[in-house]
Each structure stands twice: as structure tokens, then as C-alpha cells.
C-alpha atoms as a PDB file:
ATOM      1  CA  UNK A   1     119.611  67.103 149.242  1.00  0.00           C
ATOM      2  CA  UNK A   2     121.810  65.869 151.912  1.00  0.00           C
ATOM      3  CA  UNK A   3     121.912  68.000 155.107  1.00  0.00           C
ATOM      4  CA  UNK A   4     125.453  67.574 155.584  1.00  0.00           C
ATOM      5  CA  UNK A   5     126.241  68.671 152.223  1.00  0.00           C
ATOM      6  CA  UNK A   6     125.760  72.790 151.435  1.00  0.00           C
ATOM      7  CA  UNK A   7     125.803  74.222 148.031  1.00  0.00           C
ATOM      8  CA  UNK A   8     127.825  77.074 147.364  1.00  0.00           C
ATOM      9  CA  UNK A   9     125.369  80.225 147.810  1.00  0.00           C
ATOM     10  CA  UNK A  10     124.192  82.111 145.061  1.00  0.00           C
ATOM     11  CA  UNK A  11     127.605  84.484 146.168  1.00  0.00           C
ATOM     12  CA  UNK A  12     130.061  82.428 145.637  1.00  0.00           C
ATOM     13  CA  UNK A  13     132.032  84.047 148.026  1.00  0.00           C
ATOM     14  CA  UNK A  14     129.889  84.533 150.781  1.00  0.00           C
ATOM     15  CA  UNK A  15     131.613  81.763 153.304  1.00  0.00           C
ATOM     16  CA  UNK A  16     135.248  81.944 151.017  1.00  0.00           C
ATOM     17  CA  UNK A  17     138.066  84.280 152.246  1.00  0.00           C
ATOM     18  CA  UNK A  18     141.582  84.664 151.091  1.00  0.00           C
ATOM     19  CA  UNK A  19     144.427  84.190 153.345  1.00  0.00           C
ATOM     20  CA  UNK A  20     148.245  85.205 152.897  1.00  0.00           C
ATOM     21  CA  UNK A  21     150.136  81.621 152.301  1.00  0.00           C
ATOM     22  CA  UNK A  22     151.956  80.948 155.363  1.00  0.00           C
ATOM     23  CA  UNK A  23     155.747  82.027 155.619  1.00  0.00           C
ATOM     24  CA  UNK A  24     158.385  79.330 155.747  1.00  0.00           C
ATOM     25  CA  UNK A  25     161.338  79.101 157.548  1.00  0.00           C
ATOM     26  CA  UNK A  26     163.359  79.696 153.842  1.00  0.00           C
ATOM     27  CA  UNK A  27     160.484  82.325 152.625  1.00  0.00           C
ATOM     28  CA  UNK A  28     159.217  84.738 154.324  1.00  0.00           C
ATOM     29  CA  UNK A  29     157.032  86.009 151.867  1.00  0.00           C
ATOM     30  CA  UNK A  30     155.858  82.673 149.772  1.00  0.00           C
ATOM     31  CA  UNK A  31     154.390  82.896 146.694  1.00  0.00           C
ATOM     32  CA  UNK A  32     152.456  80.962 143.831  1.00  0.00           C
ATOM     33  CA  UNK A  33     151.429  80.675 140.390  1.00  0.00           C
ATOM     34  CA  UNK A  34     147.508  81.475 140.623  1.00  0.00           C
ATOM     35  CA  UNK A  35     145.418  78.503 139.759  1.00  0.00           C
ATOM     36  CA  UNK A  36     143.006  80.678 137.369  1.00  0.00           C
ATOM     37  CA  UNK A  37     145.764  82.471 135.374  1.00  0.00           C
ATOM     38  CA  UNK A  38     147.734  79.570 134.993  1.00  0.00           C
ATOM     39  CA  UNK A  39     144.758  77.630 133.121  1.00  0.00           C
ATOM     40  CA  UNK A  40     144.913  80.861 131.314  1.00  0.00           C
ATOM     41  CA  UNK A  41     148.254  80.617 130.021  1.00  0.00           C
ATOM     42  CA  UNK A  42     149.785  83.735 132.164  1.00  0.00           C
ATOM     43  CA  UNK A  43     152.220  84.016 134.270  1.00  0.00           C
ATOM     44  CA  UNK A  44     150.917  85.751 137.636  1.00  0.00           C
ATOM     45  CA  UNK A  45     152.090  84.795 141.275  1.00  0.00           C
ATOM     46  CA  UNK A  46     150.357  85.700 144.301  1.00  0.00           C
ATOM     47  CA  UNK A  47     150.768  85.600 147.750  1.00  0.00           C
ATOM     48  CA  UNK A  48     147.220  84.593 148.671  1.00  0.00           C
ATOM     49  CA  UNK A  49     144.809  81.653 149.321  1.00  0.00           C
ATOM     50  CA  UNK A  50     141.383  80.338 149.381  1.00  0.00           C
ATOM     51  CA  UNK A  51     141.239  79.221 153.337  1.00  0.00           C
ATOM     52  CA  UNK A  52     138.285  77.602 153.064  1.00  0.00           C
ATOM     53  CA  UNK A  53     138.487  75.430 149.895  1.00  0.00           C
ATOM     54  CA  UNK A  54     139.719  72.192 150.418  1.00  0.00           C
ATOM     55  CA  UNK A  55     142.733  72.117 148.216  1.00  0.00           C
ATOM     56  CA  UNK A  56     143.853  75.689 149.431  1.00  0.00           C
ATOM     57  CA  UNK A  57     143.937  77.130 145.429  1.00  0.00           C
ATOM     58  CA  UNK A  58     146.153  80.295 144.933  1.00  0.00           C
ATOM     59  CA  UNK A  59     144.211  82.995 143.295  1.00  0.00           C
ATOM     60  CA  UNK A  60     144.359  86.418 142.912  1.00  0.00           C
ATOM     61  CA  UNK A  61     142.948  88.929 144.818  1.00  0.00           C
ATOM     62  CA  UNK A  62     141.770  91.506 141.776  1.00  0.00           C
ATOM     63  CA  UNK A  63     139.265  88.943 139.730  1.00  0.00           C
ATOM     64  CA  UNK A  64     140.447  85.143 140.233  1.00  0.00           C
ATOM     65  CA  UNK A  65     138.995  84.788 143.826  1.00  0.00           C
ATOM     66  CA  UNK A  66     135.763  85.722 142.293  1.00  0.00           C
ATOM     67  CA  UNK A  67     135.629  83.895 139.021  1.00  0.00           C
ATOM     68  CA  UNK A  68     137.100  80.714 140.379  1.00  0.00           C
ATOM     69  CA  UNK A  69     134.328  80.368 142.738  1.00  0.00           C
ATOM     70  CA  UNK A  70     131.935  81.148 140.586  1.00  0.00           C
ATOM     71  CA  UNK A  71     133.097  78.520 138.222  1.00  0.00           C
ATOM     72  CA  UNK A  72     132.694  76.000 140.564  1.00  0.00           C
ATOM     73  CA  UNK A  73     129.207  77.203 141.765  1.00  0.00           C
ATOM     74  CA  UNK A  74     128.065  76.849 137.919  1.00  0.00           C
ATOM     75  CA  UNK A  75     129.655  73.285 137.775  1.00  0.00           C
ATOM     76  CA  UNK A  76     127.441  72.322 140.776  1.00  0.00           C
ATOM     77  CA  UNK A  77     130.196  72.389 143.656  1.00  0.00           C
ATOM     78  CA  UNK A  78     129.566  71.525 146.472  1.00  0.00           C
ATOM     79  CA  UNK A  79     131.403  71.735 150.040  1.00  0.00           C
ATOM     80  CA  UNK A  80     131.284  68.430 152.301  1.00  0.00           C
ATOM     81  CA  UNK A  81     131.654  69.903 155.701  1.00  0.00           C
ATOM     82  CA  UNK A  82     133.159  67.078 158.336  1.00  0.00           C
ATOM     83  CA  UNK A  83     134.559  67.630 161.682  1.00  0.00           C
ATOM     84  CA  UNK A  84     138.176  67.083 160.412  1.00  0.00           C
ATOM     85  CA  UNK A  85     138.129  68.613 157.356  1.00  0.00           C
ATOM     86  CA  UNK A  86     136.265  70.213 154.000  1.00  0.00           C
ATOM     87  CA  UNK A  87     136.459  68.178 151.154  1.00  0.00           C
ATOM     88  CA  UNK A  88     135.029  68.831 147.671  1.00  0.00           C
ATOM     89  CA  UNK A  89     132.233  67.324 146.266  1.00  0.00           C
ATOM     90  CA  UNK A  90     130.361  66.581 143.247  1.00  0.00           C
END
């Protein structure tokens, strides 16, 4: 394997955090449609994000956070970690 490439642990959420979506100068309190309940077909919003992944998903904080990472550790994710920026990979 690639040194510059790291798989995503065997906790998914080991080096993942969620972060409140930033406020805006018309919301103070922004919020989205979560990623995982979407797919789902329900209608959730939530006011949080994955900092770390590259494409910043909105995901709840009660189950989503988890299972979304863990669906991309069983899909063989994997985090390309540059100096600018995280992309995904693979």
C-alpha cells in the first residue's frame, strides 16, 4: 500500500469528528438534509458535519455519523491526505 494513502481504521470514526455547519450572514443556525437519511427516503435535517471528510457530508449525530463511515470503510475507502487538502479515494 501507498504510504501516503491511510485506510480508514477498523473504527471508522477514530480520526472523523462532527462539526456544527458554519453560520451565514442570512442563517445563523444553518441546516441540512442528512446525506444517510436522505438515501433513506426521510426527511431529517441537521445542523452538523463530517470535518474531516472531503466533501463535508451532513449526518446525524444519533446513528448516521457512525453508519456512514462505516459504509465507506466496508467499500474500501480510503483518505488521500495532501498538504492542501483530503480527497477521497478508491
Amino acid at each position: 500500500m501507498d504510504d501516503c494513502l491511510t485506510p480508514i481504521m477498523a473504527d471508522p470514526t477514530k480520526f472523523h469528528y462532527m462539526e456544527l455547519i458554519p453560520p451565514t450572514n442570512k442563517n445563523r443556525r444553518p441546516r441540512r438534509k442528512c446525506r444517510l437519511c436522505y438515501r433513506n427516503k426521510r426527511r431529517r435535517e441537521t445542523a452538523y458535519i463530517c470535518a474531516a471528510c472531503p466533501d463535508k457530508p451532513s449526518l446525524c449525530v444519533r446513528n448516521c455519523f457512525r453508519l456512514y463511515h462505516e459504509e465507506i470503510f466496508r467499500k474500501g475507502g480510503f483518505l488521500r491526505h495532501s498538504k492542501n487538502k483530503s480527497q477521497k479515494y478508491g
